[in-house]
Protein backbone atom coordinates (compact mmCIF):
# COMPACT_ATOMS: atom_id res chain seq x y z
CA UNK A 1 71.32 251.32 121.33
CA UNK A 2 68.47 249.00 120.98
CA UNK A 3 68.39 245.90 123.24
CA UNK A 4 69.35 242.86 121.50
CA UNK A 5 69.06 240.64 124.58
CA UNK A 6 65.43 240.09 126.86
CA UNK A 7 64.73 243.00 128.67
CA UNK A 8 64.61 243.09 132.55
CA UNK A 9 64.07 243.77 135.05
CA UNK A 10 65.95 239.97 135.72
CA UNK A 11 65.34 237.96 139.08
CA UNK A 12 66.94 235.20 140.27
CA UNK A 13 64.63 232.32 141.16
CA UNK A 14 66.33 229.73 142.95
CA UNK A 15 63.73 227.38 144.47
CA UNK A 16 64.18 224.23 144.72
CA UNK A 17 67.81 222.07 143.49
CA UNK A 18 68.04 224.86 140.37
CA UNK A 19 68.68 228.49 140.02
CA UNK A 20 67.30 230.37 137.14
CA UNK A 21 67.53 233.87 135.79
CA UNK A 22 63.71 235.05 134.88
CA UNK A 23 61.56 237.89 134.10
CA UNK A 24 58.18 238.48 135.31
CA UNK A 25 56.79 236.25 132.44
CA UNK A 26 59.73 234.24 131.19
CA UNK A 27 62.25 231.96 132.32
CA UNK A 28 65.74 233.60 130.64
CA UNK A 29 68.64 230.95 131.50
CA UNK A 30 69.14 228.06 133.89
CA UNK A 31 72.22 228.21 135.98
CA UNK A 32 74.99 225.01 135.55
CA UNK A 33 77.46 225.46 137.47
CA UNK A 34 79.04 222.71 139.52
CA UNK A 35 77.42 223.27 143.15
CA UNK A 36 74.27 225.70 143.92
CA UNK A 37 76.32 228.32 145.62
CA UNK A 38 78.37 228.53 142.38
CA UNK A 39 74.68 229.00 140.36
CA UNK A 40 73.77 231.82 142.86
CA UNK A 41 76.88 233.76 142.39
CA UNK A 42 77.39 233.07 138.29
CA UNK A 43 73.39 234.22 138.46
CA UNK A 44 73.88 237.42 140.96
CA UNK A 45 76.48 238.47 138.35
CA UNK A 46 74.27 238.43 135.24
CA UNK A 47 70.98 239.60 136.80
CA UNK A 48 73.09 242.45 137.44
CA UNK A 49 74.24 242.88 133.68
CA UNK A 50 71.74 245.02 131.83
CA UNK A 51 72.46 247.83 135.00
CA UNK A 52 76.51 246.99 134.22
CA UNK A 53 75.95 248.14 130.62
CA UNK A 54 73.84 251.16 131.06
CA UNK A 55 76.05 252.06 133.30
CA UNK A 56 79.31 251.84 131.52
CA UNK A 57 77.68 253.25 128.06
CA UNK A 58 76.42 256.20 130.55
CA UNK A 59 80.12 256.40 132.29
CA UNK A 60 81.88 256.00 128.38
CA UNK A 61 79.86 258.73 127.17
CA UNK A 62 80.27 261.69 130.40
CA UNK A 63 84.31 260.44 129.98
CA UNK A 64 84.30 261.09 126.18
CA UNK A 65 82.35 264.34 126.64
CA UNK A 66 84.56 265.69 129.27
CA UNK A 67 88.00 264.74 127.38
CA UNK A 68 87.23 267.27 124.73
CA UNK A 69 86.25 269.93 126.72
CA UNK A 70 89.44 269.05 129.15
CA UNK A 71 91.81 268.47 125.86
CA UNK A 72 90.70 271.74 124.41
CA UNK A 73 91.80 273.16 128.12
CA UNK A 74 95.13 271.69 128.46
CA UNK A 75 98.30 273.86 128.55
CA UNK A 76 100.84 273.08 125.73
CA UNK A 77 103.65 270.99 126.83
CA UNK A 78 103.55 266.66 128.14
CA UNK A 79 100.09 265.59 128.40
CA UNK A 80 99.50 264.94 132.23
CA UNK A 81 99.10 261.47 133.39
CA UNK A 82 95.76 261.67 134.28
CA UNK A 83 94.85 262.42 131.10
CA UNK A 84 96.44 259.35 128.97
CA UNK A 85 94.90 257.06 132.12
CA UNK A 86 91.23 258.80 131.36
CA UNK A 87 91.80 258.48 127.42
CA UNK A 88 92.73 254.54 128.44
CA UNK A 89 89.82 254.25 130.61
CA UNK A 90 87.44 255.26 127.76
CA UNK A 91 88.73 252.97 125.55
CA UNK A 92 88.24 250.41 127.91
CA UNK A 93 84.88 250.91 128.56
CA UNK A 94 84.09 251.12 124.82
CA UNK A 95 85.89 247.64 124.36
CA UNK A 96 83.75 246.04 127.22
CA UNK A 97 80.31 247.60 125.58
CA UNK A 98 81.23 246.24 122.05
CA UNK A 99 82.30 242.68 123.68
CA UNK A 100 78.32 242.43 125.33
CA UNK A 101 76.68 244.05 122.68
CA UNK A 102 78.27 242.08 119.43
């Protein structure tokens, strides 16, 4: 999936009264929360976002791969718990990757 949004790595630069989210050669957002350690937490979160998404694409992908081979393996009879609840947990993660990437 190409990147729609500026690529990292992102820092958090919070000298001074401000924080800000930048690259190495760009500012990307300013923080607005309501008090500084509010801006440093909201900021913490989304410098850590590009990681958040490779990650759940990469943890979508292993899940999906490993439900076929498991389905395929499955006795005939109820499907076991842990199956509908790793079926669910795909879906999930495939709703939270089209919500950042849209």
């Amino acid at each position: 999936m190409a990147a729609k949004y500026t690529l990292g790595p992102w820092l958090i630069d919070d000298a001074g009264n401000e924080t800000h989210i930048v690259t190495a050669d760009r500012p990307v957002a300013r923080m607005n929360g309501l008090t500084l350690t509010e801006d440093k937490a909201n900021a913490k979160l989304i410098v850590g976002a590009p990681e958040l998404l490779a990650s759940t694409v990469e943890s979508a992908d292993a899940i999906e791969c490993a439900y076929e081979d498991i389905y395929q393996a499955l006795p005939d009879g109820p499907v076991p718990e842990w199956f509908v609840r790793l079926e669910a947990a795909a879906k999930q993660l495939r709703a939270a990757i089209a919500k950042a990437t849209a």
